[in-house]
Protein backbone atom coordinates (compact mmCIF):
# COMPACT_ATOMS: atom_id res chain seq x y z
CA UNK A 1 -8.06 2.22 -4.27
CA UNK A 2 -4.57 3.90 -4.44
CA UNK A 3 -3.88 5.08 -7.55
CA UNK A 4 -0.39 6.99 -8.80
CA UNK A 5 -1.29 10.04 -10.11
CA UNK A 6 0.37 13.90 -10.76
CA UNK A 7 -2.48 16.19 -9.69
CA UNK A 8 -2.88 19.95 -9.31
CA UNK A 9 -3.02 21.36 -5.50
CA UNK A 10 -3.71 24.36 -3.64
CA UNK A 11 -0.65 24.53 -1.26
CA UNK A 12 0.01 26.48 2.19
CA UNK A 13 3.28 27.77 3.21
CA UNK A 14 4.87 27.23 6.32
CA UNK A 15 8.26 28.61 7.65
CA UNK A 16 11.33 26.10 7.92
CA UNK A 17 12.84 26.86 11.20
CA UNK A 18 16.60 25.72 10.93
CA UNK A 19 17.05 26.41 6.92
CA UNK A 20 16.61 30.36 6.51
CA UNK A 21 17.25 29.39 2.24
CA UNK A 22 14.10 27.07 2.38
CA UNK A 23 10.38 27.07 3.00
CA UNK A 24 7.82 24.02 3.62
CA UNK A 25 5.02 23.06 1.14
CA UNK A 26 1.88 21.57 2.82
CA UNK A 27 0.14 19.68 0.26
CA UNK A 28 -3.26 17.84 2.14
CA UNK A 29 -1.07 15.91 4.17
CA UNK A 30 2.06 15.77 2.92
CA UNK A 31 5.09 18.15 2.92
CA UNK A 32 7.25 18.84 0.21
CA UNK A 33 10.70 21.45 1.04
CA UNK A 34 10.82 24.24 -1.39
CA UNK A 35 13.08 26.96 -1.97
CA UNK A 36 12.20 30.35 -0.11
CA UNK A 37 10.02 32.68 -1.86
CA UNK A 38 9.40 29.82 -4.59
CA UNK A 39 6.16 30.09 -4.04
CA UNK A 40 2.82 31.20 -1.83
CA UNK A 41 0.20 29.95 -0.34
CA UNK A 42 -2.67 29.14 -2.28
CA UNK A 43 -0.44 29.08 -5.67
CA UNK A 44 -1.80 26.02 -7.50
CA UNK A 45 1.05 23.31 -7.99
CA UNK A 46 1.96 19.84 -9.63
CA UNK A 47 2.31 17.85 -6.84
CA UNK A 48 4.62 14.89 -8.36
CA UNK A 49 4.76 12.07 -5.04
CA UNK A 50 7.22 9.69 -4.41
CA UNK A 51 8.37 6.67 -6.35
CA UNK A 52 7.31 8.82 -9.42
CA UNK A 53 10.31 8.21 -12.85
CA UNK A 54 10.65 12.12 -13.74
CA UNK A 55 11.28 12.48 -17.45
CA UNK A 56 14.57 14.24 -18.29
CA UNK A 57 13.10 16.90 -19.63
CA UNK A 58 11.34 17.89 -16.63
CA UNK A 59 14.29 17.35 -14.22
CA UNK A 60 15.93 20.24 -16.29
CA UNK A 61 13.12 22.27 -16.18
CA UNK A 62 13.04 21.92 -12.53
CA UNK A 63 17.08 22.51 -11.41
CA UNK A 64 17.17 18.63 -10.38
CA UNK A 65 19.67 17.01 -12.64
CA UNK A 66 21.31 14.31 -10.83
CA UNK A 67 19.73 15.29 -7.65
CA UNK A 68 16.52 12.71 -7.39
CA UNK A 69 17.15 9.39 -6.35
CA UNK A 70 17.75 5.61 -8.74
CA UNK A 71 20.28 4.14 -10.48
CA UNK A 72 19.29 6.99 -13.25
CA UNK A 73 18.62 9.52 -11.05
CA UNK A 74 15.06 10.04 -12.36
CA UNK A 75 13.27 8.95 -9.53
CA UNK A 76 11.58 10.46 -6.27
CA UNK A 77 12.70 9.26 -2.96
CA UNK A 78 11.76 10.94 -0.05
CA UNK A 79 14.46 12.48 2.12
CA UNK A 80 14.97 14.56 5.26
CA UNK A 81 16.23 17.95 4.33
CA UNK A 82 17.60 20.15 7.04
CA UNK A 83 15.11 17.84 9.57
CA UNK A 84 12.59 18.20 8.01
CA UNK A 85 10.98 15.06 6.41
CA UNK A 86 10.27 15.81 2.61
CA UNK A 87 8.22 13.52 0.62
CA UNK A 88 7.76 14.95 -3.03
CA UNK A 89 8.15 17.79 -5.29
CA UNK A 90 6.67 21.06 -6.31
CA UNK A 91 5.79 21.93 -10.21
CA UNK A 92 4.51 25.36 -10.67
CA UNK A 93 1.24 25.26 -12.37
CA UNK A 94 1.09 25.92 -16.17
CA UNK A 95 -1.31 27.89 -17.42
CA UNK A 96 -4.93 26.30 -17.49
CA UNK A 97 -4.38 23.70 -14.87
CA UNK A 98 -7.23 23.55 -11.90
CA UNK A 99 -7.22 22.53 -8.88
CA UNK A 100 -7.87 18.29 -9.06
CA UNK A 101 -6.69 17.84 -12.46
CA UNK A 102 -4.70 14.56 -12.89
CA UNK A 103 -1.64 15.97 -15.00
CA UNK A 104 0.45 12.41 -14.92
CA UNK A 105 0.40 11.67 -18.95
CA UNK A 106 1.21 15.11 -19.87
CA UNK A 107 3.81 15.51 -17.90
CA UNK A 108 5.11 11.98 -18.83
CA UNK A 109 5.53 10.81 -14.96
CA UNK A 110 5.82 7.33 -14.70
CA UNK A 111 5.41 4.97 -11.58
CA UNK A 112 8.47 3.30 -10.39
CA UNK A 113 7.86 -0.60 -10.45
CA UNK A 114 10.84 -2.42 -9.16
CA UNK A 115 11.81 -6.03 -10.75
CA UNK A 116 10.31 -8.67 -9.46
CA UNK A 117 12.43 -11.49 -8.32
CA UNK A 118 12.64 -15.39 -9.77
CA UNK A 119 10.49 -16.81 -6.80
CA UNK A 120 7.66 -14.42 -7.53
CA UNK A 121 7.01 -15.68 -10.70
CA UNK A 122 5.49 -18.58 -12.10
CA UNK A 123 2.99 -20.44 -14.90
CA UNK A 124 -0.33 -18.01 -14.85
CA UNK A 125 -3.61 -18.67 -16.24
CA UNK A 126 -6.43 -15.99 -16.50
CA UNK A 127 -9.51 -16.50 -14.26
CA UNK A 128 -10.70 -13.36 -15.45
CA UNK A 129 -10.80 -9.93 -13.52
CA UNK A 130 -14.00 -10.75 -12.29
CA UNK A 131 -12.51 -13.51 -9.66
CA UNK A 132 -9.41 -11.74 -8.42
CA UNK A 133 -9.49 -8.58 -6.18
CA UNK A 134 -7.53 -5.20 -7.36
CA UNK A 135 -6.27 -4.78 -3.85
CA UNK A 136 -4.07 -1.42 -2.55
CA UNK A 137 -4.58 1.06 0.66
CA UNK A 138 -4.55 5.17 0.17
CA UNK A 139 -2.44 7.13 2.11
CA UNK A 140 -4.01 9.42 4.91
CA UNK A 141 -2.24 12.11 3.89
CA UNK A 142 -4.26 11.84 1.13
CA UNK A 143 -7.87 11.61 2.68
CA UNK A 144 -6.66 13.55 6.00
CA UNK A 145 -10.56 14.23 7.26
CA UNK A 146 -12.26 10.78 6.64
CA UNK A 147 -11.54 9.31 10.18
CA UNK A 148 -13.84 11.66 13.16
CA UNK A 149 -12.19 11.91 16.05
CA UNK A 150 -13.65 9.01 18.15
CA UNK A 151 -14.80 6.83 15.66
CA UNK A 152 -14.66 3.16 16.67
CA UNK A 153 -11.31 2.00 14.68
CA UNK A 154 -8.58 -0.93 14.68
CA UNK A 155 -5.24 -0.42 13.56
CA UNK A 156 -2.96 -3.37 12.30
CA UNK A 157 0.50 -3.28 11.63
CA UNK A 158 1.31 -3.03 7.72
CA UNK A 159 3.88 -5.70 7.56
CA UNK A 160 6.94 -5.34 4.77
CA UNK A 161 6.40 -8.48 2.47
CA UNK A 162 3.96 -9.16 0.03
CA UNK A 163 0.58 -9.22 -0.61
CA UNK A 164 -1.09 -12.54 -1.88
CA UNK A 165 -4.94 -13.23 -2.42
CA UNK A 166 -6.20 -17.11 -2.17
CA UNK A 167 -9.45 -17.84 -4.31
CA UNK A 168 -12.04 -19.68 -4.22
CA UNK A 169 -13.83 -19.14 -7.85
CA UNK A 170 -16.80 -20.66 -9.49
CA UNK A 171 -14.98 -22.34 -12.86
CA UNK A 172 -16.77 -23.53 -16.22
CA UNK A 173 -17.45 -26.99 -14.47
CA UNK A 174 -19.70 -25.24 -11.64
CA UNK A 175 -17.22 -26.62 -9.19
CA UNK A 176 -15.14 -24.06 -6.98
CA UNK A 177 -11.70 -24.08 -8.24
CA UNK A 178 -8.89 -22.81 -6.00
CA UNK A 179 -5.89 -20.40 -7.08
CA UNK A 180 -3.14 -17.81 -5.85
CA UNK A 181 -2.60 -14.66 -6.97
CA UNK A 182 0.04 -11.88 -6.21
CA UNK A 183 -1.31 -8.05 -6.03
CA UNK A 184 -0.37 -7.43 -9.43
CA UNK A 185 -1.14 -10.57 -10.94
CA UNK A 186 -4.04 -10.47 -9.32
CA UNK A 187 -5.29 -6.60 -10.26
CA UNK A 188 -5.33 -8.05 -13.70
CA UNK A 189 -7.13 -11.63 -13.61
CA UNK A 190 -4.19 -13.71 -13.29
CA UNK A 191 -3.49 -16.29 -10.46
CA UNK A 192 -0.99 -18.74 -9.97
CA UNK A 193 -2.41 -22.76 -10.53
CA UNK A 194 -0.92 -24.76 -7.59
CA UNK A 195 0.70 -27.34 -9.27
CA UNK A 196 4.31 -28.55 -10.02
CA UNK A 197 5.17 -25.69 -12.18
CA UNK A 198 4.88 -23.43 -9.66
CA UNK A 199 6.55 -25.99 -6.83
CA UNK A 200 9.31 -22.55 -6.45
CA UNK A 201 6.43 -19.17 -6.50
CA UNK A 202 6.40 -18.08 -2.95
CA UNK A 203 2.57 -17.41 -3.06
CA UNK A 204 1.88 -21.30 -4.08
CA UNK A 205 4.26 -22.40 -1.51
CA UNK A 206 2.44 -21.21 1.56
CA UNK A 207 -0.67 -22.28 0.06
CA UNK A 208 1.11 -25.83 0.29
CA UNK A 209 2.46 -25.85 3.37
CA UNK A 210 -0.58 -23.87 5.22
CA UNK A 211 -2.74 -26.31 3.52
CA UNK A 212 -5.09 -22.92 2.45
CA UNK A 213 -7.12 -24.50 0.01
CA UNK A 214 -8.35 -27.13 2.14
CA UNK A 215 -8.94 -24.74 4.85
CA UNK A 216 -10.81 -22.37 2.82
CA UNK A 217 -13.48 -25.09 1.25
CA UNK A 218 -13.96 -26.39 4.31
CA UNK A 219 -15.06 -22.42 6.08
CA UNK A 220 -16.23 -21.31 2.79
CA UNK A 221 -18.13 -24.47 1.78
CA UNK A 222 -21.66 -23.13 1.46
CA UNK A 223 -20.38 -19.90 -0.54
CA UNK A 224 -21.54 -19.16 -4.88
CA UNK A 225 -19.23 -16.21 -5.46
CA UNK A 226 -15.85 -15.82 -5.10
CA UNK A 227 -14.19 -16.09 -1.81
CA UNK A 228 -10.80 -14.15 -1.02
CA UNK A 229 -8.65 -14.75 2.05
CA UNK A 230 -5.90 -12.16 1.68
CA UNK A 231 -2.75 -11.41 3.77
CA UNK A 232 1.14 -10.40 3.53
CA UNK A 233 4.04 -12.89 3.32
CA UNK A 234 7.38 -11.55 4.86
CA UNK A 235 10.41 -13.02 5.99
CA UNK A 236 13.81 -13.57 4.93
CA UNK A 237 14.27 -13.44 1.10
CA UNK A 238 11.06 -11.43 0.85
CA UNK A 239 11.90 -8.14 1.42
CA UNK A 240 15.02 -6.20 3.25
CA UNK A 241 13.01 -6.56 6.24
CA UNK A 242 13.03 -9.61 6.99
CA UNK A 243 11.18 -9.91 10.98
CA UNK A 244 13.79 -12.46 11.91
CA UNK A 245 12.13 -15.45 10.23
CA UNK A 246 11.16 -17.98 7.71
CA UNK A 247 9.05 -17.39 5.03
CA UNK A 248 5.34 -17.09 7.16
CA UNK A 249 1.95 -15.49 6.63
CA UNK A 250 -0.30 -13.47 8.70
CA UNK A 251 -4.04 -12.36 7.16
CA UNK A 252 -5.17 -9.13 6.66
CA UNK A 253 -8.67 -9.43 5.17
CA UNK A 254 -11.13 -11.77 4.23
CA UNK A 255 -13.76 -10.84 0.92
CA UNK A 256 -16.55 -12.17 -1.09
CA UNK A 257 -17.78 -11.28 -4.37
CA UNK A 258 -17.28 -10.43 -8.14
CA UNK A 259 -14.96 -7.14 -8.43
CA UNK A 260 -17.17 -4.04 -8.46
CA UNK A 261 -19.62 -5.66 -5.84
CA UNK A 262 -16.69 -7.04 -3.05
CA UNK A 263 -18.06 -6.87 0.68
CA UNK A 264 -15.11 -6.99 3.26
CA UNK A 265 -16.12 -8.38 6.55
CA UNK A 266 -15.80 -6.69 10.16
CA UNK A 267 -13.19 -7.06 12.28
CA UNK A 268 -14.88 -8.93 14.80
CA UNK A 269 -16.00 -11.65 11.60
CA UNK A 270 -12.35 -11.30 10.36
CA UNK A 271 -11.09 -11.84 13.69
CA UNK A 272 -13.29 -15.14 14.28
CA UNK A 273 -12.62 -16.41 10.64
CA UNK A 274 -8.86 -15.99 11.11
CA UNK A 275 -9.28 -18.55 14.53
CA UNK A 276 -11.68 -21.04 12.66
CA UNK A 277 -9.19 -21.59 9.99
CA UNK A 278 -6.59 -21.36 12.25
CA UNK A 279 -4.56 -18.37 10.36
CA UNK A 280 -2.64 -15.95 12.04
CA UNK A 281 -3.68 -12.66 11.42
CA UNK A 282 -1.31 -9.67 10.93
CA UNK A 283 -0.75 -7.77 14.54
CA UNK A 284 -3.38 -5.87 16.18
CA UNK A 285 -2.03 -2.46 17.29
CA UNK A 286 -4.94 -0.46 18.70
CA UNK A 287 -8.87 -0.85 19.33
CA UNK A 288 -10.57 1.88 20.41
CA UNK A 289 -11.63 5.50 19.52
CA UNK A 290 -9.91 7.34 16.49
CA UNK A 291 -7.57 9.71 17.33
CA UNK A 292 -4.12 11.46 15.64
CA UNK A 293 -1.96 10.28 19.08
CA UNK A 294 -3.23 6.55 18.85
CA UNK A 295 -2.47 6.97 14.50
CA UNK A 296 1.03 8.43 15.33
CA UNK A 297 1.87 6.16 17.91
CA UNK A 298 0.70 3.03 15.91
CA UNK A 299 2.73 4.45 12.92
CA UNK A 300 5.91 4.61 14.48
CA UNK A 301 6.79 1.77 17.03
CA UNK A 302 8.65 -1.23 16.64
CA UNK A 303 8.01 -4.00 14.72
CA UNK A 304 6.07 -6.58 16.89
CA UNK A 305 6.61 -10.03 15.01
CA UNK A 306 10.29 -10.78 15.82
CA UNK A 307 10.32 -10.25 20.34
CA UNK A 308 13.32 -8.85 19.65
CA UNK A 309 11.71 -5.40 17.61
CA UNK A 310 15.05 -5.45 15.64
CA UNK A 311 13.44 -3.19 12.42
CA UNK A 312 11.62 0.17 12.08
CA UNK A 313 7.90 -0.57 11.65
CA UNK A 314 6.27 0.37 7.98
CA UNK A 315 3.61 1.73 9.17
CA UNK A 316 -0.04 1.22 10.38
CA UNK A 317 -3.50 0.06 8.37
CA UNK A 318 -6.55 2.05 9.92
CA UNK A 319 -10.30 1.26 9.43
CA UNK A 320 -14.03 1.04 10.72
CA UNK A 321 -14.09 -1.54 13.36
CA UNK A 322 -17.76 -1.65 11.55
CA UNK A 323 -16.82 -1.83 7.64
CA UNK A 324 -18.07 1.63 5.98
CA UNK A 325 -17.96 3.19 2.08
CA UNK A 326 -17.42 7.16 1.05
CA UNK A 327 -18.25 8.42 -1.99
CA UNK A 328 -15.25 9.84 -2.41
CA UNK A 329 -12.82 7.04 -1.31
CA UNK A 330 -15.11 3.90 -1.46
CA UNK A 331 -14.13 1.21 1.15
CA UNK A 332 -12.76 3.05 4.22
CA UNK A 333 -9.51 1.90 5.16
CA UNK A 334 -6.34 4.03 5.05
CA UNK A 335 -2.71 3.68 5.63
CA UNK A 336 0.06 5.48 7.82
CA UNK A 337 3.60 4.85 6.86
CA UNK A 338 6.65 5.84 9.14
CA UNK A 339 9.16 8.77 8.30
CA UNK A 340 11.94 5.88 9.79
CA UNK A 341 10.82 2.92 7.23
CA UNK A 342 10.73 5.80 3.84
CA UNK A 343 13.83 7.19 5.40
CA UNK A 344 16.19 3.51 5.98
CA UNK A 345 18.66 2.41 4.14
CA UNK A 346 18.68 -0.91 1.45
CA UNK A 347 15.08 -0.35 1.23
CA UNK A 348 13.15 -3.34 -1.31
CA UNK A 349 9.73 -3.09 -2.46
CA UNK A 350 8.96 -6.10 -4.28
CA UNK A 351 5.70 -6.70 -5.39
């Protein structure tokens, strides 16, 4: 589960070769551009990542007024300085911080969550967190050593849209009762009724016109728990990138279970439950053995669903081809987003 958070890091030093006023901070597996002789490796540091709201107090106490990105110029937006790509910033660490400590509330960062538009919203009712999934990816950078090289992995594209979750929930009747839910909505137990209140929300309208609840009871019809068929709607009014096309779908994962005991199924079952219900699933990019060539190269092609590959691609989803849990990170699946699609230009990140 990704999770915003301020924590305390260990960093290494590297030189940056066409700046001689600035120096690189390696931070797991992210980079952050510093200012020469700011600081050494191993210092400990408050590594604050993008799309973090800096309080205004701290931007002073770090040299950054009206430097960070925003209408207010609070936020952190990652930027190419001198070439090199730089995705954060650097706190030195006050006294009594260790290394892991999550230092978010006390420094009062804030996630940036941008508005949400008319057509996302909608009538909600609360099927309780127990029937809706809490859905995000972690970055690699953050978990750089969970992948061996070799493993058996697939990589998908991560498509710019958003993320919806159909349901299939056991309701007070003992029937299965059907709803959609956004990735926020849904984190918190609420899901969107199909019904004529919600004729406009984006998420209810491909239910419609896919006919997903009908499709769902009829491969699903033998199931007692919950039942979740998620996947990413893109397209024009979505999001800036728009892949050329009318609002569509593709599916990304398929689930069962109360939250806390979810079991994703493999990609060969997703693959085969994507063609029974006959869903499109979001591109396949690479089978095969895990390596850092096949991640890069997945990361940072073209976008594959217009023909024309008219838009930088996001980025890449990686995972088991045989689903797998880590202590440390739970369900094993990661994400690898491109410098190009952090980097362009009239970015949107709807919800």
């Amino acid at each position: 589960m990704s999770h915003h958070q301020v924590k305390v890091h260990s960093i290494a030093i590297l030189p940056h070769d066409n700046a001689e006023s600035l120096e690189i901070a390696q931070i797991q597996g992210y980079r952050a551009v510093v200012r020469k002789g700011q600081f050494s490796t191993g210092d400990l540091v408050a590594y604050i990542p993008q799309d973090s709201l800096v309080p205004d107090a701290l931007i002073a106490e770090m040299g950054l007024e009206g430097r960070l990105g925003g209408s207010a110029k609070n936020r952190v937006v990652p930027v190419r300085l001198r070439g090199v790509f730089s995705q954060g910033l650097c706190l030195p660490a006050r006294s009594g911080w260790a290394p892991g400590q999550d230092v978010t509330a006390e420094l009062g960062v804030t996630k940036y969550e941008p508005p949400i538009p008319t057509g996302f919203n909608g009538e909600v009712k609360n099927i309780g967190t127990q029937n809706t999934v809490d859905y995000d990816i972690e970055n690699i950078k953050n978990f750089p050593d969970v992948f061996r090289d070799g493993e058996p992995v697939v990589m998908t594209e991560k498509l710019h849209g958003t993320c919806v979750q159909f349901i299939l929930y056991p309701d007070y009747t003992g029937k299965a009762g059907f709803a959609v839910a956004s990735k926020g909505r849904g984190a918190k137990g609420l899901v969107f009724p199909v019904c004529e209140a919600n004729a406009s929300n984006v998420y209810v309208r491909i239910a419609m016109a896919l006919n997903i609840e009908a499709k769902m009871r009829e491969c699903f019809y033998a199931a007692r728990l919950p039942v979740f068929v998620l996947g990413e709607i893109f397209g024009k009014g979505i999001q800036d990138l728009n892949y050329g096309t009318t609002p569509s779908l593709r599916v990304f994962d398929v689930a069962k279970g109360h939250r806390g005991d979810q079991r994703y199924i493999d990609d060969k079952d997703l693959e085969a439950t994507c063609a029974e219900m006959q869903l499109p699933r979001v591109p396949v990019l690479y089978r095969g053995p895990f390596s850092e060539e096949a991640l890069h190269a997945a990361t940072n092609g073209k976008e594959t669903l217009s023909g024309k590959q008219t838009h930088v691609r996001e980025g890449a989803v990686v995972r088991p081809l045989i689903e797998r849990a880590t202590p440390e990170l739970g369900r094993v699946q990661l994400k690898s987003v491109s410098e190009a699609y952090l980097l362009r230009k009239g970015a949107t990140e709807y919800v």
